[in-house]
PDB file of N, CA and C in Angstrom:
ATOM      1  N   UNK A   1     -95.025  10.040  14.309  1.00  0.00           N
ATOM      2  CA  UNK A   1     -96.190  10.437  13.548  1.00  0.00           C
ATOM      3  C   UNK A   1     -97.038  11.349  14.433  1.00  0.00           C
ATOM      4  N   UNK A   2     -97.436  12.268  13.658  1.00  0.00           N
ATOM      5  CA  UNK A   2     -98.316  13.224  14.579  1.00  0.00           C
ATOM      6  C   UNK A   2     -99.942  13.024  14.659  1.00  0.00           C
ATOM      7  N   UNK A   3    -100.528  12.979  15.336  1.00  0.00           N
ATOM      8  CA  UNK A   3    -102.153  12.583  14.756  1.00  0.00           C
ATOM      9  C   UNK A   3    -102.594  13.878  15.836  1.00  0.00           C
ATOM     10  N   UNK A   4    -103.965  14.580  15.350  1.00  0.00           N
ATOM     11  CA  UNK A   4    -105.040  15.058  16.072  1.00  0.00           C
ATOM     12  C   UNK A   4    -106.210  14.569  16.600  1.00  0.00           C
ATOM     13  N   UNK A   5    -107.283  15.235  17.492  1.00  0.00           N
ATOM     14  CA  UNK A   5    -108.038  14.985  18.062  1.00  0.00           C
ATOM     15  C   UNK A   5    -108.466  14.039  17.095  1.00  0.00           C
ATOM     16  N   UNK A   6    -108.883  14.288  16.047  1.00  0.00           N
ATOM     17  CA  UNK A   6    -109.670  13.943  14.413  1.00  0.00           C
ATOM     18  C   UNK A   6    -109.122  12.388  14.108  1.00  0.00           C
ATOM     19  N   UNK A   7    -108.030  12.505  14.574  1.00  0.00           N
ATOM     20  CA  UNK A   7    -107.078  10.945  13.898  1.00  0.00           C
ATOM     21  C   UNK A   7    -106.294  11.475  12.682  1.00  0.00           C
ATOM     22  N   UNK A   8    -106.314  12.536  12.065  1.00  0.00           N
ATOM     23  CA  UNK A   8    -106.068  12.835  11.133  1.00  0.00           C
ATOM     24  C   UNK A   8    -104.243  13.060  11.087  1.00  0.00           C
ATOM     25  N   UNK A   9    -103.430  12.637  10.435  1.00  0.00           N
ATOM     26  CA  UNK A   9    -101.809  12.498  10.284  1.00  0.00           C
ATOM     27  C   UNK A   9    -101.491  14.161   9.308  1.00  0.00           C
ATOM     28  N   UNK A  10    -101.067  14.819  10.181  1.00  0.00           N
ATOM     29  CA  UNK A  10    -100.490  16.405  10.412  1.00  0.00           C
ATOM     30  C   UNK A  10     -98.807  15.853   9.954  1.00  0.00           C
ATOM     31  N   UNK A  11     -98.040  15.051  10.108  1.00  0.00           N
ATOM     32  CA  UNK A  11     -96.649  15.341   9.797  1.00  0.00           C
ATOM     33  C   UNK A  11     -96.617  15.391   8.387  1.00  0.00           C
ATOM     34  N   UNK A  12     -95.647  16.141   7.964  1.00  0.00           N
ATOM     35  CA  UNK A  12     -95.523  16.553   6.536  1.00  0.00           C
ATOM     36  C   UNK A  12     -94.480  15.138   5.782  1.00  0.00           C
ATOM     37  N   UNK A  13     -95.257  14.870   4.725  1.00  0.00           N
ATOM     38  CA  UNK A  13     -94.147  13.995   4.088  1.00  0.00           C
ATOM     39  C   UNK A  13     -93.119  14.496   3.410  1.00  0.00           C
ATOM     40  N   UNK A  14     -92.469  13.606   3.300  1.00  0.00           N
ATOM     41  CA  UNK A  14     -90.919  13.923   2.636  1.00  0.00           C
ATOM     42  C   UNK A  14     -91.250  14.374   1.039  1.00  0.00           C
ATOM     43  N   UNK A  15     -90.280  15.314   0.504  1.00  0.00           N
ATOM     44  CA  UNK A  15     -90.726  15.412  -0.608  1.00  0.00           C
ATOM     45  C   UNK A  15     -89.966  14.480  -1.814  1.00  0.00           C
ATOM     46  N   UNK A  16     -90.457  14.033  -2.245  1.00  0.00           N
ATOM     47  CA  UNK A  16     -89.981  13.222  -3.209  1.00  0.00           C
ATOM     48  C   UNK A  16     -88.569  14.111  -4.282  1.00  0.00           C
ATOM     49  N   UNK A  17     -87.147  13.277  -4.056  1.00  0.00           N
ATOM     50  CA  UNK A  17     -86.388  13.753  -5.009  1.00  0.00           C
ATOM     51  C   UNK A  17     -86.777  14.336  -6.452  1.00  0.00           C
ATOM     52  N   UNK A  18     -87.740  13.186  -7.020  1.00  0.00           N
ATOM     53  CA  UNK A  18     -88.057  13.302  -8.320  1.00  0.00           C
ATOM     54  C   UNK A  18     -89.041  14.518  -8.494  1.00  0.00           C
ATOM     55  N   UNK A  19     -89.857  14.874  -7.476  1.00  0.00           N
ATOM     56  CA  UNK A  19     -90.725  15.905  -7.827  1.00  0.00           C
ATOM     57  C   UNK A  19     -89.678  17.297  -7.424  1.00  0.00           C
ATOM     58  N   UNK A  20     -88.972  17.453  -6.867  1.00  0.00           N
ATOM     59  CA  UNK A  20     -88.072  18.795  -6.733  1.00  0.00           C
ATOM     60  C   UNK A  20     -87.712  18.914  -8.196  1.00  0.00           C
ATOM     61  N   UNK A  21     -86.986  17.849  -8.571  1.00  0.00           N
ATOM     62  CA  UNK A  21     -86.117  17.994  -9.807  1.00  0.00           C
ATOM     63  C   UNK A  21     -87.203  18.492 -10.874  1.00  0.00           C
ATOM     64  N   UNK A  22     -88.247  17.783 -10.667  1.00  0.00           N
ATOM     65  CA  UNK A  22     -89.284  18.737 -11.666  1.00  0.00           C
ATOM     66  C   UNK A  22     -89.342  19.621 -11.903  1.00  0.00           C
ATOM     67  N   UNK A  23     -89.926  20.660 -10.338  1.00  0.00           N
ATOM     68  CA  UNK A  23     -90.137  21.720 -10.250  1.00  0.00           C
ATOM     69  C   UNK A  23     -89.120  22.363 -10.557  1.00  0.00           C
ATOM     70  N   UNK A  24     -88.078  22.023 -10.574  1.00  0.00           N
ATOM     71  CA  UNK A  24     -86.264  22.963 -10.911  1.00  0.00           C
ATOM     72  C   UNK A  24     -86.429  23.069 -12.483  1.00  0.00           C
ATOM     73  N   UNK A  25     -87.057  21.782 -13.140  1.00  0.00           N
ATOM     74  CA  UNK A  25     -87.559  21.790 -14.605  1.00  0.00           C
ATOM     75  C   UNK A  25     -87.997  22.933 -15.421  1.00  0.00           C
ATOM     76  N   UNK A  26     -89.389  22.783 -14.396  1.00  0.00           N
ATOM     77  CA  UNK A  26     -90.373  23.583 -15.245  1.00  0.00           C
ATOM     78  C   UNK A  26     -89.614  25.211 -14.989  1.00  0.00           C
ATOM     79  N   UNK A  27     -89.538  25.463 -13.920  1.00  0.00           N
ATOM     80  CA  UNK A  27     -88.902  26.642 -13.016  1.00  0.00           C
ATOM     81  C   UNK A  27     -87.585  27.330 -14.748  1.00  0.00           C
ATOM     82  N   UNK A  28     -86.956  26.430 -14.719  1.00  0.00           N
ATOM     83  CA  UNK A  28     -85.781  26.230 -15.688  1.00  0.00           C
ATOM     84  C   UNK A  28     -86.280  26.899 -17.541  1.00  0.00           C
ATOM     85  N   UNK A  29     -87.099  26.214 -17.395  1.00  0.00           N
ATOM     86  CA  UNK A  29     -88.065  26.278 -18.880  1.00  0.00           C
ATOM     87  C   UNK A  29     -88.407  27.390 -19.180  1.00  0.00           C
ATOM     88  N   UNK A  30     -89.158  27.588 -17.869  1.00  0.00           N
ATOM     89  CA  UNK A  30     -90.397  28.826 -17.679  1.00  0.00           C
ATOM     90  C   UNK A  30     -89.197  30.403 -17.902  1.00  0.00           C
ATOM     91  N   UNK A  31     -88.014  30.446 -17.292  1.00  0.00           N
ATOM     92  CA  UNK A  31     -86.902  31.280 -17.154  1.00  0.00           C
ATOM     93  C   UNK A  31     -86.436  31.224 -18.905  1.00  0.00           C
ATOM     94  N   UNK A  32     -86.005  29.985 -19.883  1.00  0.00           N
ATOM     95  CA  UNK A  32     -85.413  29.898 -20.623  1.00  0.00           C
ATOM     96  C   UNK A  32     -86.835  30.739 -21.894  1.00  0.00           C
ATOM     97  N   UNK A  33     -87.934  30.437 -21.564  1.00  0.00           N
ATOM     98  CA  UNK A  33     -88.919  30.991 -22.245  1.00  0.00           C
ATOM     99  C   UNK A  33     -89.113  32.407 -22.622  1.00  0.00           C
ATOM    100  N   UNK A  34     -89.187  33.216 -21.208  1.00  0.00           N
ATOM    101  CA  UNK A  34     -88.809  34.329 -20.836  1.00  0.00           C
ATOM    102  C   UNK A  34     -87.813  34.911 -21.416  1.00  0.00           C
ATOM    103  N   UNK A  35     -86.443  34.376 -21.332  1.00  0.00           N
ATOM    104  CA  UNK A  35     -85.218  35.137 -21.761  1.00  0.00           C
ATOM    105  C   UNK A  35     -85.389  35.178 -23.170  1.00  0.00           C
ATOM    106  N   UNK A  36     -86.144  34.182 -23.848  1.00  0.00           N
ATOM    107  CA  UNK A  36     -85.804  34.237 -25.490  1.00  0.00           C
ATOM    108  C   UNK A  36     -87.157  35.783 -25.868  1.00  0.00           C
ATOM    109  N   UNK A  37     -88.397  35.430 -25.402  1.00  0.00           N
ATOM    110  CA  UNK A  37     -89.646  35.917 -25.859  1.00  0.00           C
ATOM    111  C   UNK A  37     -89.007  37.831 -25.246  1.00  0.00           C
ATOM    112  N   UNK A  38     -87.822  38.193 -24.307  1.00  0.00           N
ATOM    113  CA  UNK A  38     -87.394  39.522 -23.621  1.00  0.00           C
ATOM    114  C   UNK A  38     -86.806  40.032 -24.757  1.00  0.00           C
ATOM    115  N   UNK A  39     -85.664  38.709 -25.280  1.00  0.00           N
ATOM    116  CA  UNK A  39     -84.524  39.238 -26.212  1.00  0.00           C
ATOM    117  C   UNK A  39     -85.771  39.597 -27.535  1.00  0.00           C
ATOM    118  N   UNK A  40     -86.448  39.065 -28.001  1.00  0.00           N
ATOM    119  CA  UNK A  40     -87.591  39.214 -29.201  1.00  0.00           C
ATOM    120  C   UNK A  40     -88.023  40.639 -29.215  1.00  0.00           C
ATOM    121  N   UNK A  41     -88.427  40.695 -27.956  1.00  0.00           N
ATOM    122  CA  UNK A  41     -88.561  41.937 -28.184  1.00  0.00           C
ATOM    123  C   UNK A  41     -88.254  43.364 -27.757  1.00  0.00           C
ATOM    124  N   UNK A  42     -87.049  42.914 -26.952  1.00  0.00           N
ATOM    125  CA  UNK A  42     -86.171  43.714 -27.051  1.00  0.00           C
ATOM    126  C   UNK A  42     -85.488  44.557 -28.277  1.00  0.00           C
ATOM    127  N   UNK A  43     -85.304  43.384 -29.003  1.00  0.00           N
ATOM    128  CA  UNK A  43     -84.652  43.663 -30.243  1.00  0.00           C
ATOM    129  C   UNK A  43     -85.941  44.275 -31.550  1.00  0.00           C
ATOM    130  N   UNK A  44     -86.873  44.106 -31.417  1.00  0.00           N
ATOM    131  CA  UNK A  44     -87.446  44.293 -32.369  1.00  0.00           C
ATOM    132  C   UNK A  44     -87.741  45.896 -31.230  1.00  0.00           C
ATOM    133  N   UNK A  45     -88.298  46.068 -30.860  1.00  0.00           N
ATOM    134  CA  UNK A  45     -88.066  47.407 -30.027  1.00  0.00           C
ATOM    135  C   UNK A  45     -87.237  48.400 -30.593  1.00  0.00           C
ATOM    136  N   UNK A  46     -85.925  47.917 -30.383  1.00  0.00           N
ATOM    137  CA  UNK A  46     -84.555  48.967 -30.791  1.00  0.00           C
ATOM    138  C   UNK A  46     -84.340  49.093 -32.234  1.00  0.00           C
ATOM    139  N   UNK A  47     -85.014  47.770 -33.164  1.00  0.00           N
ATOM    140  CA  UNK A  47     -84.989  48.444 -34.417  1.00  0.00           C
ATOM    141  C   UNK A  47     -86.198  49.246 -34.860  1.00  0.00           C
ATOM    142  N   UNK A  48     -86.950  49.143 -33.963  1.00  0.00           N
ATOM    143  CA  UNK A  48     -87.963  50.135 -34.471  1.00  0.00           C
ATOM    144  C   UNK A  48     -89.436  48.920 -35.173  1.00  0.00           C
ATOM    145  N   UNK A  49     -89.401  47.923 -35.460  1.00  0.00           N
ATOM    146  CA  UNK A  49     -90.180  47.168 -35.614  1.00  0.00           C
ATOM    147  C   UNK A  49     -92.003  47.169 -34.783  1.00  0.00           C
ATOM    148  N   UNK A  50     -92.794  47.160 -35.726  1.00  0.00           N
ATOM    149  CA  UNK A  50     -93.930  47.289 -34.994  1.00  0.00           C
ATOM    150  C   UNK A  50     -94.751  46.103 -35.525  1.00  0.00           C
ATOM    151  N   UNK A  51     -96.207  45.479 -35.364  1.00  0.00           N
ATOM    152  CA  UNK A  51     -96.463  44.357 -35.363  1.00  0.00           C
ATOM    153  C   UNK A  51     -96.756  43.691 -36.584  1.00  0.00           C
ATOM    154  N   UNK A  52     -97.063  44.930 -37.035  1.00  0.00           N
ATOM    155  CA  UNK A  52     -97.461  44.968 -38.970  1.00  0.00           C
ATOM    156  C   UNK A  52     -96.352  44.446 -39.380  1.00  0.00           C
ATOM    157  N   UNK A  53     -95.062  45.397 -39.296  1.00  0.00           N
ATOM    158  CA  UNK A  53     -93.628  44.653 -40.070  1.00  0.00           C
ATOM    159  C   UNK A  53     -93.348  43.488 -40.168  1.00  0.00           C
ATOM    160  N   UNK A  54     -93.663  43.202 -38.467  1.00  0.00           N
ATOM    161  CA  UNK A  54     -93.193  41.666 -38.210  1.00  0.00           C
ATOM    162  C   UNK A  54     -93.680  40.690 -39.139  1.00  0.00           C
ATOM    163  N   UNK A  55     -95.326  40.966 -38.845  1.00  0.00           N
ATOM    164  CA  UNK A  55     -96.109  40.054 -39.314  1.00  0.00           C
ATOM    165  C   UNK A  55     -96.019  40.020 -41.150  1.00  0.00           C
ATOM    166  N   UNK A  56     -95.594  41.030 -41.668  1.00  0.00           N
ATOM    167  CA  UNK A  56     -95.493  41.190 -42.799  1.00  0.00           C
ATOM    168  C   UNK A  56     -94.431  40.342 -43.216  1.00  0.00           C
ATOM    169  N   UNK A  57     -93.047  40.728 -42.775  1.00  0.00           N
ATOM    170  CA  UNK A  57     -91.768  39.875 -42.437  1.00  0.00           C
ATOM    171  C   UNK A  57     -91.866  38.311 -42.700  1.00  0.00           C
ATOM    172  N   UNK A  58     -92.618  37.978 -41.489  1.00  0.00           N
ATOM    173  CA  UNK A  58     -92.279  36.368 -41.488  1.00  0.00           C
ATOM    174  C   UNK A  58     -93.526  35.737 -41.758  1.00  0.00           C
ATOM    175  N   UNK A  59     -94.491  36.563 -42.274  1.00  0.00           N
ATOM    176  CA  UNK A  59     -95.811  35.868 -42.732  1.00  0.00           C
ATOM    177  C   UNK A  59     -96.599  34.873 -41.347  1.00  0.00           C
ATOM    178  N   UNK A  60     -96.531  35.854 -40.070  1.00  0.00           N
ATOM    179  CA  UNK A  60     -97.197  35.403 -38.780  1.00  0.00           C
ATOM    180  C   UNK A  60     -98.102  36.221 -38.678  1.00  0.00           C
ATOM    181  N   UNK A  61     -99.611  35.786 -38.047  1.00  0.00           N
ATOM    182  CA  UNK A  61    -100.143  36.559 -37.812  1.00  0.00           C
ATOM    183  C   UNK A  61    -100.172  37.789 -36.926  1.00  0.00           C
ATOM    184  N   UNK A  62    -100.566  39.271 -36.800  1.00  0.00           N
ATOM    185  CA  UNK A  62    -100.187  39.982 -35.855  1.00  0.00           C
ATOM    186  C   UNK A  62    -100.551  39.478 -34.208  1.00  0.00           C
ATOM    187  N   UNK A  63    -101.968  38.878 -34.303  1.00  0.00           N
ATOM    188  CA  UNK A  63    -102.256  38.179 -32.970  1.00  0.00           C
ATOM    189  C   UNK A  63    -101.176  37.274 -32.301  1.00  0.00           C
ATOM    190  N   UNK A  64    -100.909  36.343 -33.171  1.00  0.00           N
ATOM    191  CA  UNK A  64     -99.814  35.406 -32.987  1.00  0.00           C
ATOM    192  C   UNK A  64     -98.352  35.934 -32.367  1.00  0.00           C
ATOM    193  N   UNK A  65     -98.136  36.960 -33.258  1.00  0.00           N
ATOM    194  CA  UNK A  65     -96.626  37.381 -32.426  1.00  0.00           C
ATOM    195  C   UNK A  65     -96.869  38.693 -31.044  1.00  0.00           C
ATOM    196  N   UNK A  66     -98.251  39.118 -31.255  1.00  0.00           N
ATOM    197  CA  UNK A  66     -98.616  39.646 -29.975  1.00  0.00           C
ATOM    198  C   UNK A  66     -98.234  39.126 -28.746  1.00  0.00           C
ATOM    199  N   UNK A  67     -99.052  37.727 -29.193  1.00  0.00           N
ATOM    200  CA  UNK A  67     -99.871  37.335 -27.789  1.00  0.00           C
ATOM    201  C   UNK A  67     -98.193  36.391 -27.175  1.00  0.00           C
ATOM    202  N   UNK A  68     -97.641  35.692 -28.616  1.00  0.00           N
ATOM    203  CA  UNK A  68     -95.983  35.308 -27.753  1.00  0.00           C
ATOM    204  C   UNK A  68     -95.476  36.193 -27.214  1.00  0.00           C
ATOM    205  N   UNK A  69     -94.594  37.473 -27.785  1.00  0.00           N
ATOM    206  CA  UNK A  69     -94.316  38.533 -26.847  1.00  0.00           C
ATOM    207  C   UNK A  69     -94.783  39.058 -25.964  1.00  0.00           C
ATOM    208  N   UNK A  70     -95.935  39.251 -25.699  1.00  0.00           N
ATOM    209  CA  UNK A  70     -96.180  39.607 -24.164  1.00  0.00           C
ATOM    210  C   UNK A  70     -96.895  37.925 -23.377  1.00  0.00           C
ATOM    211  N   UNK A  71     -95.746  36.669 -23.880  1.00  0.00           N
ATOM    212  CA  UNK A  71     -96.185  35.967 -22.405  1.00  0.00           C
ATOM    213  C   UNK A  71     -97.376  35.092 -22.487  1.00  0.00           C
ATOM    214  N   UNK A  72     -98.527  35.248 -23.316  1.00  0.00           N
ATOM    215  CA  UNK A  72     -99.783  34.754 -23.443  1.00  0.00           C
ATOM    216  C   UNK A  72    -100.016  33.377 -24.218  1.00  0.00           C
ATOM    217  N   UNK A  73     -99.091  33.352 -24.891  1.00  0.00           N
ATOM    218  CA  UNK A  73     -98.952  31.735 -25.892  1.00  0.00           C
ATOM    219  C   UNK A  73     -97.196  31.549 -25.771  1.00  0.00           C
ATOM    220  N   UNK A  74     -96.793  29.871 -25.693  1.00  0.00           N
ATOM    221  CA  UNK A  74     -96.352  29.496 -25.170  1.00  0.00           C
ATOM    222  C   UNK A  74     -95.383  30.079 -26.956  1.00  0.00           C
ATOM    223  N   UNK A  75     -94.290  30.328 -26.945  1.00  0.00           N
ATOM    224  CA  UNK A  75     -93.612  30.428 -28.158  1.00  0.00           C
ATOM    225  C   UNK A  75     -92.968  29.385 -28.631  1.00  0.00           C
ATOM    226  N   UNK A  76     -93.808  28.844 -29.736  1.00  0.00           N
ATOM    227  CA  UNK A  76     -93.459  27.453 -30.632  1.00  0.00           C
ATOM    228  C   UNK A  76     -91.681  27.802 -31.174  1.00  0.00           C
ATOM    229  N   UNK A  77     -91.058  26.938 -31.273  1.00  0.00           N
ATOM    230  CA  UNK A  77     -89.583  26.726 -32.172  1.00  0.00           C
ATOM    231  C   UNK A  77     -90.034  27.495 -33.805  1.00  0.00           C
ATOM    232  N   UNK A  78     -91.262  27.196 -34.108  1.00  0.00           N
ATOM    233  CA  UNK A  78     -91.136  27.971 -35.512  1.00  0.00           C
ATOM    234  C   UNK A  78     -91.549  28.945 -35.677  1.00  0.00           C
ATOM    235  N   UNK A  79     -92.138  29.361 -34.783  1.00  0.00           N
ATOM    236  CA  UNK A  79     -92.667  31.349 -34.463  1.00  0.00           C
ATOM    237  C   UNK A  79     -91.462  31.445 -33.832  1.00  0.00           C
ATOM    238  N   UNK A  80     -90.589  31.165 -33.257  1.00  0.00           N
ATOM    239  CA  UNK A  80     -89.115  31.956 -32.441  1.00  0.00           C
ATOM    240  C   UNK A  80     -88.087  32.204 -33.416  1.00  0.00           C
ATOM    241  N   UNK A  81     -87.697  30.944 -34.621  1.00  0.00           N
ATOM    242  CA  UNK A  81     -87.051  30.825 -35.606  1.00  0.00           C
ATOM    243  C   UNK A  81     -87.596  31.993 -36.246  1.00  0.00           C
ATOM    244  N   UNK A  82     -88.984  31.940 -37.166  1.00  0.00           N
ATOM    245  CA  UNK A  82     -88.998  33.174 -37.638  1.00  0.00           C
ATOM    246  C   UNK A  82     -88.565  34.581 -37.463  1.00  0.00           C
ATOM    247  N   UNK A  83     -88.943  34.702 -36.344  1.00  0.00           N
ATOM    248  CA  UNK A  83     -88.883  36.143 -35.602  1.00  0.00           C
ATOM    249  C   UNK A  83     -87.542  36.730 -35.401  1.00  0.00           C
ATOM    250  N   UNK A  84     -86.916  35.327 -34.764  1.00  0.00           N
ATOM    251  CA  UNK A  84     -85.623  35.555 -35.101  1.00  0.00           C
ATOM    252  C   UNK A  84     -84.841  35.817 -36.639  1.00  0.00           C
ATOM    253  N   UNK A  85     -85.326  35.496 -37.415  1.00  0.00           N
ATOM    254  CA  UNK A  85     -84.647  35.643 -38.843  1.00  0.00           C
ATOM    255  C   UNK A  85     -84.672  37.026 -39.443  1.00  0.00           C
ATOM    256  N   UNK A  86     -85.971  37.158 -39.066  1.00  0.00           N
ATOM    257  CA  UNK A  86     -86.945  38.856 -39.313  1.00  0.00           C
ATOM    258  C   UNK A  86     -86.469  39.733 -38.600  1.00  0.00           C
ATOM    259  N   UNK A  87     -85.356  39.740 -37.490  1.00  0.00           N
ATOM    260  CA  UNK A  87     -84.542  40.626 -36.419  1.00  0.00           C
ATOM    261  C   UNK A  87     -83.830  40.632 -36.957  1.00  0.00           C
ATOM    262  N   UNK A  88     -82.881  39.763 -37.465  1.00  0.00           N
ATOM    263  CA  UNK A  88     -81.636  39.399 -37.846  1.00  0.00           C
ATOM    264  C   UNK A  88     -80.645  39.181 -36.365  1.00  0.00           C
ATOM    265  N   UNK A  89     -81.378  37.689 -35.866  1.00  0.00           N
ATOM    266  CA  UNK A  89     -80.404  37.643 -35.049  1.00  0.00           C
ATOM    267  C   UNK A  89     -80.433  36.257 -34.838  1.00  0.00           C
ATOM    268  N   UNK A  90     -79.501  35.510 -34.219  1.00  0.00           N
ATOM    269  CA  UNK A  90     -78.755  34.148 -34.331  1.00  0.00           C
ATOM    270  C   UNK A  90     -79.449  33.651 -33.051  1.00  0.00           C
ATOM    271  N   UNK A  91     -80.684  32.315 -33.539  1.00  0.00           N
ATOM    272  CA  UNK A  91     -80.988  32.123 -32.554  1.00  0.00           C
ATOM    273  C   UNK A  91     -80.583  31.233 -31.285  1.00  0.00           C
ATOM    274  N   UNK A  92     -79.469  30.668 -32.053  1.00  0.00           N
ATOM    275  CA  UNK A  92     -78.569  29.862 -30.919  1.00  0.00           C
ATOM    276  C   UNK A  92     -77.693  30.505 -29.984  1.00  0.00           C
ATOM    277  N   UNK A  93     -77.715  32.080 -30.420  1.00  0.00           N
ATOM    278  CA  UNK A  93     -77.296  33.101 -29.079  1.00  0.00           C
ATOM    279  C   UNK A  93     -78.044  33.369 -28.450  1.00  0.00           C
ATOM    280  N   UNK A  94     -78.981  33.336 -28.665  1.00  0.00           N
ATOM    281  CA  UNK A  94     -80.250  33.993 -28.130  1.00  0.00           C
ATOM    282  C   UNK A  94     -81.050  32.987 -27.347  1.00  0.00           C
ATOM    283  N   UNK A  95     -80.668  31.582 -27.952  1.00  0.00           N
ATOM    284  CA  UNK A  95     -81.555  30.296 -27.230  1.00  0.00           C
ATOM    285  C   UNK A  95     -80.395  30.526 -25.630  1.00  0.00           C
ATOM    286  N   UNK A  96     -78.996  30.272 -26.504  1.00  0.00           N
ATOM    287  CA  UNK A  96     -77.633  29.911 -25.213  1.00  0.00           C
ATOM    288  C   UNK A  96     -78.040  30.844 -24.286  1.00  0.00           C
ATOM    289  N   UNK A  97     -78.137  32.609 -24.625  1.00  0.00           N
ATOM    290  CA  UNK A  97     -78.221  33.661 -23.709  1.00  0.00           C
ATOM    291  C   UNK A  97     -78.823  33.223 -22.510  1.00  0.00           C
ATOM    292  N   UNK A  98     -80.197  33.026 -23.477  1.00  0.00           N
ATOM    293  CA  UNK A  98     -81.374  32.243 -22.130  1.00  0.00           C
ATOM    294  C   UNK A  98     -81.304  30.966 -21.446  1.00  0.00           C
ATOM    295  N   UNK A  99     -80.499  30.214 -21.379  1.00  0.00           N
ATOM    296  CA  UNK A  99     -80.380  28.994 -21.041  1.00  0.00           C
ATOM    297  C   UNK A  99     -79.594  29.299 -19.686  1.00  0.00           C
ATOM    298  N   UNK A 100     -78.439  30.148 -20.373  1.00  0.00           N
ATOM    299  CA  UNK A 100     -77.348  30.791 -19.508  1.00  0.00           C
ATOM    300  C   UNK A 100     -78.145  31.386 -18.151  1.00  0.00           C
ATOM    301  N   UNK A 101     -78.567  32.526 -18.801  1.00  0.00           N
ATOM    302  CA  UNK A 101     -79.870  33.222 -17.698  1.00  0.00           C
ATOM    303  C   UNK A 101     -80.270  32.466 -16.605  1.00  0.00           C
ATOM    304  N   UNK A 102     -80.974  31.541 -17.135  1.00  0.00           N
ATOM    305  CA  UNK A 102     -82.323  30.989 -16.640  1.00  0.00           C
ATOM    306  C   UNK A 102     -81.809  30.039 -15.587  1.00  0.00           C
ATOM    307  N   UNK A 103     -80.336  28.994 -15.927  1.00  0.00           N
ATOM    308  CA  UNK A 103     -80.023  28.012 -14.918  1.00  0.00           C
ATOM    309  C   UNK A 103     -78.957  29.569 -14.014  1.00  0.00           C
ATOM    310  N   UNK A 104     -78.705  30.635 -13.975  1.00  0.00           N
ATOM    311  CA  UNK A 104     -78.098  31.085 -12.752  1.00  0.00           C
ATOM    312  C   UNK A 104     -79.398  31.507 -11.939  1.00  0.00           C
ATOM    313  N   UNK A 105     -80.531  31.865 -12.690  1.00  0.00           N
ATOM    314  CA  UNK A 105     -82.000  32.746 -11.900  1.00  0.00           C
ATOM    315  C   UNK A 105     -82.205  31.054 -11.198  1.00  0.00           C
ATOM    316  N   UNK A 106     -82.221  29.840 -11.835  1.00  0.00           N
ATOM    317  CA  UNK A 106     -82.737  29.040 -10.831  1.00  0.00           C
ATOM    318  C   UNK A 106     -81.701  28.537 -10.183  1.00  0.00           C
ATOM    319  N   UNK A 107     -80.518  28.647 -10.119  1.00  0.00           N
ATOM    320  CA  UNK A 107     -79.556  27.920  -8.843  1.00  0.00           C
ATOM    321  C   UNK A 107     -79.280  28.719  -7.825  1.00  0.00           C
ATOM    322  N   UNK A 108     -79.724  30.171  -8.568  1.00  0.00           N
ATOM    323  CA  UNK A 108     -79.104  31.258  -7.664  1.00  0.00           C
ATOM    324  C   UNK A 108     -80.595  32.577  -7.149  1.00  0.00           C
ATOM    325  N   UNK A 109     -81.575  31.807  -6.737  1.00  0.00           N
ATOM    326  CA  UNK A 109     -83.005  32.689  -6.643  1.00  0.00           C
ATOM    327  C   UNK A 109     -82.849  33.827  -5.708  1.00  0.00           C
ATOM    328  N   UNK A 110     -83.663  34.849  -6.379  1.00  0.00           N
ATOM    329  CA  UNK A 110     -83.664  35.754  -5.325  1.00  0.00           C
ATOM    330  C   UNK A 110     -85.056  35.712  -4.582  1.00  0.00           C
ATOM    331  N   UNK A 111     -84.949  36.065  -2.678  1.00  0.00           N
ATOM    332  CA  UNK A 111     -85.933  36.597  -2.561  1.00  0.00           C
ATOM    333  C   UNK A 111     -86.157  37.924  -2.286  1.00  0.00           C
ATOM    334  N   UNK A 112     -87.760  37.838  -3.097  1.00  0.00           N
ATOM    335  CA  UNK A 112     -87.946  39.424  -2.455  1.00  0.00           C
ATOM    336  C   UNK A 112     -88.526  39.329  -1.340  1.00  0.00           C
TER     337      UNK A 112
END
């Protein structure tokens, strides 16, 4: 054990298994979030889609699918479903894509 002048205990504790696995969690999530909300609008991008359509489309508000696509609200299962329907694209490719993604970005991190 390390102590200072202070008395104060400087050695670092161990980190708890269970809290890594967390952080690999959220880390995991946060990646799988990303890949779906990229492909969204990626795709609505290349068809030419702008916020009016959307919102016209799937009866979401324009704020609402704003603020998911760029990142700002967390994208609910039934704003992703929609959006996805209104693309025309299959969201269990699009969920898998990102899942796929997200566990190689976290087993395999880069640094910069």
């Amino acid at each position: 054990m390390s102590m200072t002048a202070a008395g104060l205990n400087l050695t670092r504790r161990p980190v708890h298994p269970r809290a890594a696995v967390s952080v690999r969690s959220r880390d995991f999530a946060f990646h799988v979030w990303t890949g779906c909300r990229r492909a969204l609008e990626t795709a609505a991008t290349q068809q030419g889609w702008n916020l009016t359509a959307l919102s016209e489309s799937t009866g979401l508000h324009t704020t609402t699918i704003h603020r998911a696509m760029r990142g700002q609200d967390r994208l609910s299962v039934e704003t992703f479903t929609q959006l996805t329907a209104a693309l025309g694209l299959d969201p269990v490719r699009v969920l898998s894509a990102a899942m796929q993604s997200a566990a190689d970005t976290v087993a395999n991190p880069t640094v910069l």
